[in-house]
Structures are given as structure tokens and as C-alpha cells.
PDB file of N, CA and C in Angstrom:
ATOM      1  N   UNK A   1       1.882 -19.721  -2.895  1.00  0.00           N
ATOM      2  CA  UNK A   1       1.749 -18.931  -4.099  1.00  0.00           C
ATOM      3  C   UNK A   1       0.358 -18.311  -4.216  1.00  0.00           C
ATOM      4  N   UNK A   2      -0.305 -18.954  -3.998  1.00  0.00           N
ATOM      5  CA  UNK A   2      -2.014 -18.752  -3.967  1.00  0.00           C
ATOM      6  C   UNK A   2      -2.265 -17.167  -2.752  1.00  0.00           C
ATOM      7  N   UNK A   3      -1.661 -16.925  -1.713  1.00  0.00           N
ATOM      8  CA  UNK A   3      -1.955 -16.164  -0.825  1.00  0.00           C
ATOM      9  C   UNK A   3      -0.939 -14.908  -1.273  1.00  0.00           C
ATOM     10  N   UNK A   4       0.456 -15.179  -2.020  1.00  0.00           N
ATOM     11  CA  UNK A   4       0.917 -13.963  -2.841  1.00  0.00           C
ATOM     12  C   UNK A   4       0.060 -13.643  -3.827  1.00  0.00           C
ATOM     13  N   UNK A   5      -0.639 -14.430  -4.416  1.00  0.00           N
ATOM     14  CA  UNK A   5      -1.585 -14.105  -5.758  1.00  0.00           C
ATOM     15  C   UNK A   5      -2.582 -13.119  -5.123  1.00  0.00           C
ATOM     16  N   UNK A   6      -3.276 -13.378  -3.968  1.00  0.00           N
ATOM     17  CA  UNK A   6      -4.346 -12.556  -2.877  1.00  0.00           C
ATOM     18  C   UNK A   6      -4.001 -11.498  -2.965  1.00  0.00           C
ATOM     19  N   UNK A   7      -2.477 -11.736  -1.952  1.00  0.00           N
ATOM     20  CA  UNK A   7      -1.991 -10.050  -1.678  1.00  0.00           C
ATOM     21  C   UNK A   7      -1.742  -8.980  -3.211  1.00  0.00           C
ATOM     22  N   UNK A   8      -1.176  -9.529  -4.103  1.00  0.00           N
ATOM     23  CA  UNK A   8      -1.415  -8.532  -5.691  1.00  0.00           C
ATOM     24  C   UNK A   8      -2.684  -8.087  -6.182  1.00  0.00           C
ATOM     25  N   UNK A   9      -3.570  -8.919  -5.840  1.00  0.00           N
ATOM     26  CA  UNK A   9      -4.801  -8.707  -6.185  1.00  0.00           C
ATOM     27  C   UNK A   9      -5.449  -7.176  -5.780  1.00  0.00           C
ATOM     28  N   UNK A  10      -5.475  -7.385  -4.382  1.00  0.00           N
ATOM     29  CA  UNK A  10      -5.807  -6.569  -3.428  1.00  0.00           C
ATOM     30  C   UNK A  10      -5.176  -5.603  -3.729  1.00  0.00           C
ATOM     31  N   UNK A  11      -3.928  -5.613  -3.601  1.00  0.00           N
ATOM     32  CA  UNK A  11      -2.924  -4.519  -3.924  1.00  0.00           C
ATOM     33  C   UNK A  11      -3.248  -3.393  -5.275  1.00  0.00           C
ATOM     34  N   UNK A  12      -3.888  -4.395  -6.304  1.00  0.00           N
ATOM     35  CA  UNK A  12      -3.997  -3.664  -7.450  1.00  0.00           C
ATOM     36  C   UNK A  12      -5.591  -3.395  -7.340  1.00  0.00           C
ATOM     37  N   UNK A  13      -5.998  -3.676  -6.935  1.00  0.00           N
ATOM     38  CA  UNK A  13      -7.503  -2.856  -6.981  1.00  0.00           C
ATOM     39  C   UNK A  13      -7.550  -1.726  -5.731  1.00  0.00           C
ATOM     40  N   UNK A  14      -7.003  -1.875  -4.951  1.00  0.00           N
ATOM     41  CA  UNK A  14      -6.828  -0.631  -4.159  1.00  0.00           C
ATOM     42  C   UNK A  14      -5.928   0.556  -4.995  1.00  0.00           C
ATOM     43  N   UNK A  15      -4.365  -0.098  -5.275  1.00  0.00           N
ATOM     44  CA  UNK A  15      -3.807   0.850  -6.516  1.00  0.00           C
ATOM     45  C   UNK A  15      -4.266   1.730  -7.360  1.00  0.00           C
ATOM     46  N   UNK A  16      -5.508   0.718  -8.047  1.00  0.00           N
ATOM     47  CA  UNK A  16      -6.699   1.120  -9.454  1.00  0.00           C
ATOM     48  C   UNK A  16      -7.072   1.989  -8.503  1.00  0.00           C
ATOM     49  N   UNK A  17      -7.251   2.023  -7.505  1.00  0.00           N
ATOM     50  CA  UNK A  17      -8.598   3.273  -6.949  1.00  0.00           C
ATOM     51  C   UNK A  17      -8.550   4.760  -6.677  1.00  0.00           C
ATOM     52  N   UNK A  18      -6.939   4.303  -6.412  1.00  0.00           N
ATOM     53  CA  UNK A  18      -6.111   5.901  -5.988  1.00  0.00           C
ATOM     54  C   UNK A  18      -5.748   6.170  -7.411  1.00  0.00           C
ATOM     55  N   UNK A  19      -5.507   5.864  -8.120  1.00  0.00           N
ATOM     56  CA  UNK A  19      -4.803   5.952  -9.761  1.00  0.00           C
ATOM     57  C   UNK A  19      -6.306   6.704 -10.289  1.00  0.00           C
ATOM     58  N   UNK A  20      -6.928   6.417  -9.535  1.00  0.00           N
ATOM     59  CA  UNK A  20      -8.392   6.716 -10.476  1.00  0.00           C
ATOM     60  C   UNK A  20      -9.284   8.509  -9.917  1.00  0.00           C
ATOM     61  N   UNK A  21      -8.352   8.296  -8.443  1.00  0.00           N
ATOM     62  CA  UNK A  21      -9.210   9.038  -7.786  1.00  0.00           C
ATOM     63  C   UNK A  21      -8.876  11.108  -8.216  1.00  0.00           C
ATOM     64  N   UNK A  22     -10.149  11.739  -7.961  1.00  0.00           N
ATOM     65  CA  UNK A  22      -9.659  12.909  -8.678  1.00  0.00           C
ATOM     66  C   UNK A  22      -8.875  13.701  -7.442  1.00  0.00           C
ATOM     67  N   UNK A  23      -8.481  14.835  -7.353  1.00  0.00           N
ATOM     68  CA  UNK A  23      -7.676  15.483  -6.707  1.00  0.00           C
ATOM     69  C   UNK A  23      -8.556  16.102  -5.144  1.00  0.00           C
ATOM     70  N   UNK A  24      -9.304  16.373  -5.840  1.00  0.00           N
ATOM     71  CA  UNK A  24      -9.889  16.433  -4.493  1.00  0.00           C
ATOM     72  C   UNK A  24     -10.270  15.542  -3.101  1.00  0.00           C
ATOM     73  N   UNK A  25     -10.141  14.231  -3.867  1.00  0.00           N
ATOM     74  CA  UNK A  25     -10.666  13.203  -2.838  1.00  0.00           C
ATOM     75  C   UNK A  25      -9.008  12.419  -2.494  1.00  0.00           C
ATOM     76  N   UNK A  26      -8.108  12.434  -3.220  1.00  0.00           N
ATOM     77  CA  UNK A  26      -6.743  12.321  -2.899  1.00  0.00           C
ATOM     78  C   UNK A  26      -6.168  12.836  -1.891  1.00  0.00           C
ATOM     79  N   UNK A  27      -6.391  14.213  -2.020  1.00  0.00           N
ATOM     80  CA  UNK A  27      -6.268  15.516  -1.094  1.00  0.00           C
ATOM     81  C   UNK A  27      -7.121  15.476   0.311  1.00  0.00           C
ATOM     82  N   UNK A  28      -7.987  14.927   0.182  1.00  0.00           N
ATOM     83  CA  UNK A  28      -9.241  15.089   1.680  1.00  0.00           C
ATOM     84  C   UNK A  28      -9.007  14.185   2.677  1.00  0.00           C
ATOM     85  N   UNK A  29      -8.885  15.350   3.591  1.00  0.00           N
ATOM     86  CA  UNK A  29      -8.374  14.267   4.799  1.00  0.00           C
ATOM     87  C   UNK A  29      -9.225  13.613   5.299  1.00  0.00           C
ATOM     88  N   UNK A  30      -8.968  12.066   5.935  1.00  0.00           N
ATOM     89  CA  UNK A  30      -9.750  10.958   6.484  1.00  0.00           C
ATOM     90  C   UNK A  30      -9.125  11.094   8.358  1.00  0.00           C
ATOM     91  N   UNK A  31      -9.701  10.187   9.104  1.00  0.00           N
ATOM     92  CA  UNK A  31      -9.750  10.012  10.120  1.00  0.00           C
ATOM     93  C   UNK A  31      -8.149   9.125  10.478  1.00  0.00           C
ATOM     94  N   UNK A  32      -7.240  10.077  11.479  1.00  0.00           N
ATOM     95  CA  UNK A  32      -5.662   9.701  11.091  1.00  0.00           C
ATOM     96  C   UNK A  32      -4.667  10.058  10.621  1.00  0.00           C
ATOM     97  N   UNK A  33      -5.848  10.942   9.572  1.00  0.00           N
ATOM     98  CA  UNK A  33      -4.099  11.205   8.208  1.00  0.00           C
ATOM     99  C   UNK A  33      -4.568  12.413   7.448  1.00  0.00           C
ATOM    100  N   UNK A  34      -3.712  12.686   7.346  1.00  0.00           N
ATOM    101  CA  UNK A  34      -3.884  14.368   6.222  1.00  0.00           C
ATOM    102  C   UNK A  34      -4.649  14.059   4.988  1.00  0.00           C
ATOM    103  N   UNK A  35      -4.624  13.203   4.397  1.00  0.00           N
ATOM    104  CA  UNK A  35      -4.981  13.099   3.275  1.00  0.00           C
ATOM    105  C   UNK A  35      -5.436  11.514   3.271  1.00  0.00           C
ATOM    106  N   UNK A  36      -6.325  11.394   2.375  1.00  0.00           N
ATOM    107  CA  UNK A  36      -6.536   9.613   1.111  1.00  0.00           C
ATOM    108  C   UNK A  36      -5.030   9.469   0.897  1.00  0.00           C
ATOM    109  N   UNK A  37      -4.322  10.322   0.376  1.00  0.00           N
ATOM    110  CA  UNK A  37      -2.914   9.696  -0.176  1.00  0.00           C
ATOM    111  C   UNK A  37      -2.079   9.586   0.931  1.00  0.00           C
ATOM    112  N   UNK A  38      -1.664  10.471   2.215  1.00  0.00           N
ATOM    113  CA  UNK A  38      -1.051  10.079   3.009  1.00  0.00           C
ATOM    114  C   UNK A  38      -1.193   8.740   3.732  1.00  0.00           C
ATOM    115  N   UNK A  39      -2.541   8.295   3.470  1.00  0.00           N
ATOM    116  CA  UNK A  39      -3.120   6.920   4.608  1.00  0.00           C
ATOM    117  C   UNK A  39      -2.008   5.622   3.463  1.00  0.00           C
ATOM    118  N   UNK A  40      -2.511   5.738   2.263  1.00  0.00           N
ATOM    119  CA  UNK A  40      -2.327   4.900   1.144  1.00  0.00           C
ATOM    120  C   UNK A  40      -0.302   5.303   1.273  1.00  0.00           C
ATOM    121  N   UNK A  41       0.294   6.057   1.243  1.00  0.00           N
ATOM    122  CA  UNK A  41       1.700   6.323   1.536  1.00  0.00           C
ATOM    123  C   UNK A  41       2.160   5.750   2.597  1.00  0.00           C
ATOM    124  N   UNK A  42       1.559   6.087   3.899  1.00  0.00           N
ATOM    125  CA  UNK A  42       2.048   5.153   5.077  1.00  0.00           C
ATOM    126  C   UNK A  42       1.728   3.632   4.939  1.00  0.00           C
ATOM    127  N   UNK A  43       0.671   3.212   3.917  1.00  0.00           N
ATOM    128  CA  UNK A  43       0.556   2.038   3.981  1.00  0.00           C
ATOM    129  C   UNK A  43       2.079   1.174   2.867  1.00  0.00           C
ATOM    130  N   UNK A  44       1.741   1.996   1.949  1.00  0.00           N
ATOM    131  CA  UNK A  44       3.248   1.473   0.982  1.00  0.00           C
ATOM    132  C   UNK A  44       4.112   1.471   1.944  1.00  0.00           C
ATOM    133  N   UNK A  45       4.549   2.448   2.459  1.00  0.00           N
ATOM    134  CA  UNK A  45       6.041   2.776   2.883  1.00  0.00           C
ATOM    135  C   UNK A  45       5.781   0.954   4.405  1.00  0.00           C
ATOM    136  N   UNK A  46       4.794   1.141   5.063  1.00  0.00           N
ATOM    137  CA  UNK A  46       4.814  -0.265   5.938  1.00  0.00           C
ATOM    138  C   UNK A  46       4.926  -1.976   5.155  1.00  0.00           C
ATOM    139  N   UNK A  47       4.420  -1.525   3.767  1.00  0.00           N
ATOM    140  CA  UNK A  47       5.057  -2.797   3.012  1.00  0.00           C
ATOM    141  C   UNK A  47       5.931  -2.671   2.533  1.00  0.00           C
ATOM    142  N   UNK A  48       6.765  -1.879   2.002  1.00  0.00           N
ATOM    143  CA  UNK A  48       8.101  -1.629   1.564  1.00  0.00           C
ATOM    144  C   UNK A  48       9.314  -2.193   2.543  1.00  0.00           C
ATOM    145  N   UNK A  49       8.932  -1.436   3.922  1.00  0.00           N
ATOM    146  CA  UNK A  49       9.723  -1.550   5.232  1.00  0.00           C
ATOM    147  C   UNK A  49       9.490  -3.244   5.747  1.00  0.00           C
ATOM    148  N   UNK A  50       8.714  -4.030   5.187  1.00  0.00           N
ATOM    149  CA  UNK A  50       8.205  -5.380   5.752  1.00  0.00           C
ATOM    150  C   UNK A  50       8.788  -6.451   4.583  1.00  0.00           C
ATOM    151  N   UNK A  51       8.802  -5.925   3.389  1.00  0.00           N
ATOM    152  CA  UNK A  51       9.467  -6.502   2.229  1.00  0.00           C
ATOM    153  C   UNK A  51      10.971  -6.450   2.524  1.00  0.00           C
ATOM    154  N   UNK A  52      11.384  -5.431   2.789  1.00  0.00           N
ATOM    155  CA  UNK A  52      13.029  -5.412   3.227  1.00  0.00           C
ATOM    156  C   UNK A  52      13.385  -6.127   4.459  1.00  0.00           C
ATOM    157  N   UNK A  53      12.959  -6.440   5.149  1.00  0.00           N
ATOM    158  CA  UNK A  53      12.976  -6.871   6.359  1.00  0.00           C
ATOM    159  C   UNK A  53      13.252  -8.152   5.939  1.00  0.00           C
ATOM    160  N   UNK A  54      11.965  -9.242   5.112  1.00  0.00           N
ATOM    161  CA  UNK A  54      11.824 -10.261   5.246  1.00  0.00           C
ATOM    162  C   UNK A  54      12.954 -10.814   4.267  1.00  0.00           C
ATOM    163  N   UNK A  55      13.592  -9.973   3.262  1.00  0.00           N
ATOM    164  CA  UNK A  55      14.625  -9.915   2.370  1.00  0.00           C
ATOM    165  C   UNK A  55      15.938  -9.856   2.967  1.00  0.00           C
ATOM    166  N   UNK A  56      15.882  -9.399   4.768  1.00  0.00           N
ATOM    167  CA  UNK A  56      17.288  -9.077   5.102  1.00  0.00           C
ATOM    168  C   UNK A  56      18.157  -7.989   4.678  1.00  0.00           C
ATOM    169  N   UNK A  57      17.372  -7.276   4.217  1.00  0.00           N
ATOM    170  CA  UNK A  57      17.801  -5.819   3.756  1.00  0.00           C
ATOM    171  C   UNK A  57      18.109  -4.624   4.723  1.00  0.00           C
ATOM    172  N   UNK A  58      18.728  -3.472   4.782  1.00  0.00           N
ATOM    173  CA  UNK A  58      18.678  -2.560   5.398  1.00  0.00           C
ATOM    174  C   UNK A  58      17.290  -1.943   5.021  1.00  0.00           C
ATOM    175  N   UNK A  59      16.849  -1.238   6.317  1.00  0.00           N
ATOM    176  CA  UNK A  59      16.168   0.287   5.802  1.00  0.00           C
ATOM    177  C   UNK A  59      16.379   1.061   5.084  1.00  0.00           C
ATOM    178  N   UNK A  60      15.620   1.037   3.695  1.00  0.00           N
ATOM    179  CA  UNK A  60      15.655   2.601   3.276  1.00  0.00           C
ATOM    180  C   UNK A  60      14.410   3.212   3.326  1.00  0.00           C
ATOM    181  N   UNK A  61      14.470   4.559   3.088  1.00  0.00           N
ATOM    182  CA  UNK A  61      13.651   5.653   3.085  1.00  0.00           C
ATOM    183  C   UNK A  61      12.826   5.162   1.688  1.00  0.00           C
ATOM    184  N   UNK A  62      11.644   5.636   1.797  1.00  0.00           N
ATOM    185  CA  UNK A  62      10.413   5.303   1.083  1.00  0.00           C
ATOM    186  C   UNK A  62       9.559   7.058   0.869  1.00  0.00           C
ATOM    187  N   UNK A  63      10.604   7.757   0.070  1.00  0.00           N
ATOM    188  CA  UNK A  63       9.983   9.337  -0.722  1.00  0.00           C
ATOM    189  C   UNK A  63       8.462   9.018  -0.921  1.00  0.00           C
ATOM    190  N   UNK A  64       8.216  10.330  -0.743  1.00  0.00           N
ATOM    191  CA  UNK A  64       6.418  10.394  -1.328  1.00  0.00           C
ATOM    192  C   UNK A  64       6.644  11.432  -2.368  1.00  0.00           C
ATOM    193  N   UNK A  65       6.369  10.525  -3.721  1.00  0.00           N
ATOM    194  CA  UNK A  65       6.462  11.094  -4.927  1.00  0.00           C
ATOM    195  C   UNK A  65       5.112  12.324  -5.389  1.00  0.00           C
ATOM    196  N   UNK A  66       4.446  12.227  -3.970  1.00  0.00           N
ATOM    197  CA  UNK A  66       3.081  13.316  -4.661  1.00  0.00           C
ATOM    198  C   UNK A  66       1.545  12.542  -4.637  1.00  0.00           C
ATOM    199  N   UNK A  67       0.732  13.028  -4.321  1.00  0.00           N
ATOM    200  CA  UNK A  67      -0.955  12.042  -3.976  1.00  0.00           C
ATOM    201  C   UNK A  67      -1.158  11.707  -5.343  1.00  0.00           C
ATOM    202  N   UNK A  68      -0.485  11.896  -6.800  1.00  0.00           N
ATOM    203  CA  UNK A  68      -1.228  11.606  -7.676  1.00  0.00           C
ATOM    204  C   UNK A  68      -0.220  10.355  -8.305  1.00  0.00           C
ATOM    205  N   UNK A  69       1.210  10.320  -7.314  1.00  0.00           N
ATOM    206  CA  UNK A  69       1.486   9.072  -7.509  1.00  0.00           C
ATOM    207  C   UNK A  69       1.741   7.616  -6.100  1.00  0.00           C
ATOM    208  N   UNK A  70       0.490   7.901  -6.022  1.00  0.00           N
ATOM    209  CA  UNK A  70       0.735   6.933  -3.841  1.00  0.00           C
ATOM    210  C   UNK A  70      -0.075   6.038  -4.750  1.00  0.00           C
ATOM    211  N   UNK A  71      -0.752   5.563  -5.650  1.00  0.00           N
ATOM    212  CA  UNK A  71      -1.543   4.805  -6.246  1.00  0.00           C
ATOM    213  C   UNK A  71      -0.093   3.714  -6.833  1.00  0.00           C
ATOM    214  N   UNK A  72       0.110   3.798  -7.959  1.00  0.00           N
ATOM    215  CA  UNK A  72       1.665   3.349  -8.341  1.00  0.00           C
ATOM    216  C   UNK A  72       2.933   2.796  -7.300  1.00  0.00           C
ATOM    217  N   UNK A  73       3.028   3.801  -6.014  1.00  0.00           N
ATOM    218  CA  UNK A  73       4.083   3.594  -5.464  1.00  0.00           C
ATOM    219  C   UNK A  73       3.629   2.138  -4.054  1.00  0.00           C
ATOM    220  N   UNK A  74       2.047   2.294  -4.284  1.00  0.00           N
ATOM    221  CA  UNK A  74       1.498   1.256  -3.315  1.00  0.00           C
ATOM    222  C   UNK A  74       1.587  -0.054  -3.715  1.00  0.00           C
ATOM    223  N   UNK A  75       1.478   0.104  -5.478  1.00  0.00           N
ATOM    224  CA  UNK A  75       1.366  -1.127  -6.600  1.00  0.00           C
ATOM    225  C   UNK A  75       2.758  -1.883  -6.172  1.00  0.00           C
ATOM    226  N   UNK A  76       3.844  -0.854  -6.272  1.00  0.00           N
ATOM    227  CA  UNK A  76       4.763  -1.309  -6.202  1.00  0.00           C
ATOM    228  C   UNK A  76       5.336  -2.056  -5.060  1.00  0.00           C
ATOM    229  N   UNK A  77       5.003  -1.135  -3.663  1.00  0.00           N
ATOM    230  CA  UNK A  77       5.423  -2.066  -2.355  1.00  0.00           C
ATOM    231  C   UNK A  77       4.564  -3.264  -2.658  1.00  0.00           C
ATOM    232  N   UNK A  78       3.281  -3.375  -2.664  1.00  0.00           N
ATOM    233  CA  UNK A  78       2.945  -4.600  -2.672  1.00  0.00           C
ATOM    234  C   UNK A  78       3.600  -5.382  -3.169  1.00  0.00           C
ATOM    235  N   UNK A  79       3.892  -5.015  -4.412  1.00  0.00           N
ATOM    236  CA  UNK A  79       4.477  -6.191  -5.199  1.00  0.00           C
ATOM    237  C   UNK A  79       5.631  -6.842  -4.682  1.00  0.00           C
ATOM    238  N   UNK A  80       6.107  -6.038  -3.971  1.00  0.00           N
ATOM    239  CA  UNK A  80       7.858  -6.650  -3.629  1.00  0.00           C
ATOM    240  C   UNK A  80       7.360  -7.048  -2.352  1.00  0.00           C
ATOM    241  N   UNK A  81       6.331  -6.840  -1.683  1.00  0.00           N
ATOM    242  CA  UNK A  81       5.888  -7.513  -0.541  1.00  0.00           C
ATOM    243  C   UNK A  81       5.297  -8.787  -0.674  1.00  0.00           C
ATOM    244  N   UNK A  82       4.637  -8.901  -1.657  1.00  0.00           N
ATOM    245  CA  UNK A  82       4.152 -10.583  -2.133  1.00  0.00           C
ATOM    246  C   UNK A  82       5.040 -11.158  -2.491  1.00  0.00           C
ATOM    247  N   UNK A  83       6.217 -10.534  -2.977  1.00  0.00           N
ATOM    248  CA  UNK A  83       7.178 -11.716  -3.532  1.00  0.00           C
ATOM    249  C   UNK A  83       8.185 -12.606  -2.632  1.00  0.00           C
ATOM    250  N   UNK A  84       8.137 -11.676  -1.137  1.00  0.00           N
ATOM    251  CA  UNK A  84       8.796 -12.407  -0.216  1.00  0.00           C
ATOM    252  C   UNK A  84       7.633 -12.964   1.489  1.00  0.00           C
ATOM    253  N   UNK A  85       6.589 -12.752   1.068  1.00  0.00           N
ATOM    254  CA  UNK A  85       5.753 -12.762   2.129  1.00  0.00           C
ATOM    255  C   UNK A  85       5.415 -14.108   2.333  1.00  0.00           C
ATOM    256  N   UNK A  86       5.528 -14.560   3.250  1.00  0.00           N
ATOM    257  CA  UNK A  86       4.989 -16.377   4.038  1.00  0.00           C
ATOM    258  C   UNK A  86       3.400 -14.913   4.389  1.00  0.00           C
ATOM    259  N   UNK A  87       2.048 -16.878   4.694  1.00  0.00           N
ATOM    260  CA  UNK A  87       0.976 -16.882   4.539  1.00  0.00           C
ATOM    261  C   UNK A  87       0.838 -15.344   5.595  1.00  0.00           C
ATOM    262  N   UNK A  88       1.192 -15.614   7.160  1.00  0.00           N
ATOM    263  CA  UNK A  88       1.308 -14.474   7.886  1.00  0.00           C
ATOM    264  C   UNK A  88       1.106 -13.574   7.863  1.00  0.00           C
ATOM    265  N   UNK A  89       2.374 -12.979   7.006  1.00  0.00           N
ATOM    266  CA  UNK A  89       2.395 -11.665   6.385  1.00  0.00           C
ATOM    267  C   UNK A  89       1.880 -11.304   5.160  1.00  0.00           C
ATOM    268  N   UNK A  90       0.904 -12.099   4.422  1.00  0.00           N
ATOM    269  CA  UNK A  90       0.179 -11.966   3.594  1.00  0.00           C
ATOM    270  C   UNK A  90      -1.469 -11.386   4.382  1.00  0.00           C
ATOM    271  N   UNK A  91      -1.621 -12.025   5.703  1.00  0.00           N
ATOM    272  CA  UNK A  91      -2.605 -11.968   5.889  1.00  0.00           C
ATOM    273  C   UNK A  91      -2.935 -10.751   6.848  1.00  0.00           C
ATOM    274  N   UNK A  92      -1.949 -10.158   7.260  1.00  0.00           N
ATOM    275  CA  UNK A  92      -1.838  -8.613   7.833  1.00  0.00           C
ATOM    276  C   UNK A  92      -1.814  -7.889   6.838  1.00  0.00           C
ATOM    277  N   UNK A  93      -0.954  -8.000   5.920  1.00  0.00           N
ATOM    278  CA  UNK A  93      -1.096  -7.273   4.530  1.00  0.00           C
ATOM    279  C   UNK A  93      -2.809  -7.004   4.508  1.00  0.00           C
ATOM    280  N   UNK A  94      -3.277  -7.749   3.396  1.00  0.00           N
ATOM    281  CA  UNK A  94      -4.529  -7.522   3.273  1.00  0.00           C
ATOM    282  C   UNK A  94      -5.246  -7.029   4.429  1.00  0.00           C
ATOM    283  N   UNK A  95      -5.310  -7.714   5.740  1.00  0.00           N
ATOM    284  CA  UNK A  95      -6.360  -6.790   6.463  1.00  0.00           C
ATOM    285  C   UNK A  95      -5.873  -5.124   6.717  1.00  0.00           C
ATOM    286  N   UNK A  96      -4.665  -4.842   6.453  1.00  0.00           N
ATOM    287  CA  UNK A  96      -4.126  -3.399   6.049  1.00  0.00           C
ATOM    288  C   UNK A  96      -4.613  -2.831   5.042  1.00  0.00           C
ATOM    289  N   UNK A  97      -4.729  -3.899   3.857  1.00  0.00           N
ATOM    290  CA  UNK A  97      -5.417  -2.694   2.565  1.00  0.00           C
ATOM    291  C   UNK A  97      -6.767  -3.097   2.579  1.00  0.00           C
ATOM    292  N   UNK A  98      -7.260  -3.400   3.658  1.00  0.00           N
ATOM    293  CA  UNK A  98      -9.425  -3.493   3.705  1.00  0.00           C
ATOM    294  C   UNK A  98      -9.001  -2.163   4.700  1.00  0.00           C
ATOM    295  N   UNK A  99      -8.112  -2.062   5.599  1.00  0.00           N
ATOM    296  CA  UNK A  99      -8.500  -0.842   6.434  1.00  0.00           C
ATOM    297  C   UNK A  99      -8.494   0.484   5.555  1.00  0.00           C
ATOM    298  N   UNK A 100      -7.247   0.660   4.846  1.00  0.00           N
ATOM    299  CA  UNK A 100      -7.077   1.899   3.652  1.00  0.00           C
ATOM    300  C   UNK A 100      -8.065   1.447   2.930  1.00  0.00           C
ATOM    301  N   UNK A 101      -8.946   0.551   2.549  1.00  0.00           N
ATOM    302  CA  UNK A 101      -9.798   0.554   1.524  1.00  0.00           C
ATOM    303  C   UNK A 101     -10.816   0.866   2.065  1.00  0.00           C
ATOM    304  N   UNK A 102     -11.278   1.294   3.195  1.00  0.00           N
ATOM    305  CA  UNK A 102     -12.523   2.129   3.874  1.00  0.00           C
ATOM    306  C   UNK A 102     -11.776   3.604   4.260  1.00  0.00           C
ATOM    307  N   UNK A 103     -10.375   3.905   4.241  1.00  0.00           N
ATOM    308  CA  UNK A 103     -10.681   5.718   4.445  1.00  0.00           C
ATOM    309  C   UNK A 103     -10.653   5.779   2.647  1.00  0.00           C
ATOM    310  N   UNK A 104     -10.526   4.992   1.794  1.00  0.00           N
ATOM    311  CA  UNK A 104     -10.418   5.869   0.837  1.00  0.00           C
ATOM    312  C   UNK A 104     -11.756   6.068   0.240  1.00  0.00           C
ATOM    313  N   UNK A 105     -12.951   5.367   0.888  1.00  0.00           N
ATOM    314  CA  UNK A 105     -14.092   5.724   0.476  1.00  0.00           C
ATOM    315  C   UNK A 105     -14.694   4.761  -0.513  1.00  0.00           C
TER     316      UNK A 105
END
């Protein structure tokens, strides 16, 4: 429980950052990816796809609602990613959102 508590944590202060960030720096591409929001999108959509997995779920598609909502939609994979994640996959998690938490500046 303690290492799902980690991964939300993380999750929501990276979340807070894109939720916060203005359009221009959302928009500016980093090293990898078109954009701050595309890096933070591929990262949701890899916990989304890792949450279903560990749930026994099919694949679904993971829409990109727009850079001014990849903040929200990241909140959200996390969340459904902590709720089924052993220590493991808690701990790739996070070193995933320290990597997006250096392109986003």
C-alpha cells in the first residue's frame, strides 16, 4: 500500500505541473517528442496500457484529449495504475515520471 501511495504521489505532482504549465511550454518540443504534452501522453497512455494488462483487460486505445488536458489524463492513468501495481511496477512507474519530470523542465 505504501509504494501505491508513492506512485499517486508522484503522479500528482507531475499532473500539478502540466495542469499548471502555460501553452507555450506544453507546446515546446523536448528531446524525443513533439511536445511537453506528447512526452507526458505517451507516458499516461504506457500506464494505462500496464494497468490493463495487470487487470487482465484487453487493449484499449488511450485518445489525446489536447496538451491542456495530458495533465488530468496522466492523473488518471496513474491512478488506475497504483491501484493494481505490485512493488515492481510501482518502481518503473516512478523512475518513468522522474524521466518526464526532467523534459518537462
Amino acid at each position: 500500500m505504501a509504494e501505491q501511495q508513492a506512485l499517486v504521489t508522484a503522479v500528482e505532482a507531475l499532473a500539478d505541473r502540466y495542469r499548471s504549465m502555460p501553452q507555450s511550454r506544453l507546446t515546446g518540443s523536448v528531446p524525443g517528442h513533439e511536445s511537453r504534452a506528447a512526452a507526458a501522453l505517451e507516458l499516461a497512455r504506457s500506464f494505462a496500457a500496464q494497468a490493463l494488462e495487470l487487470a487482465g483487460e484487453a487493449h484499449r486505445d488511450f485518445p489525446s484529449a489536447g496538451p491542456f488536458a495530458v495533465g488530468d489524463q496522466l492523473a488518471v492513468a496513474g491512478h488506475e495504475l497504483a491501484a493494481v501495481a505490485d512493488e515492481a511496477t510501482v518502481d518503473w512507474a516512478v523512475a518513468e515520471l522522474k524521466r518526464v519530470s526532467q523534459l518537462a523542465g
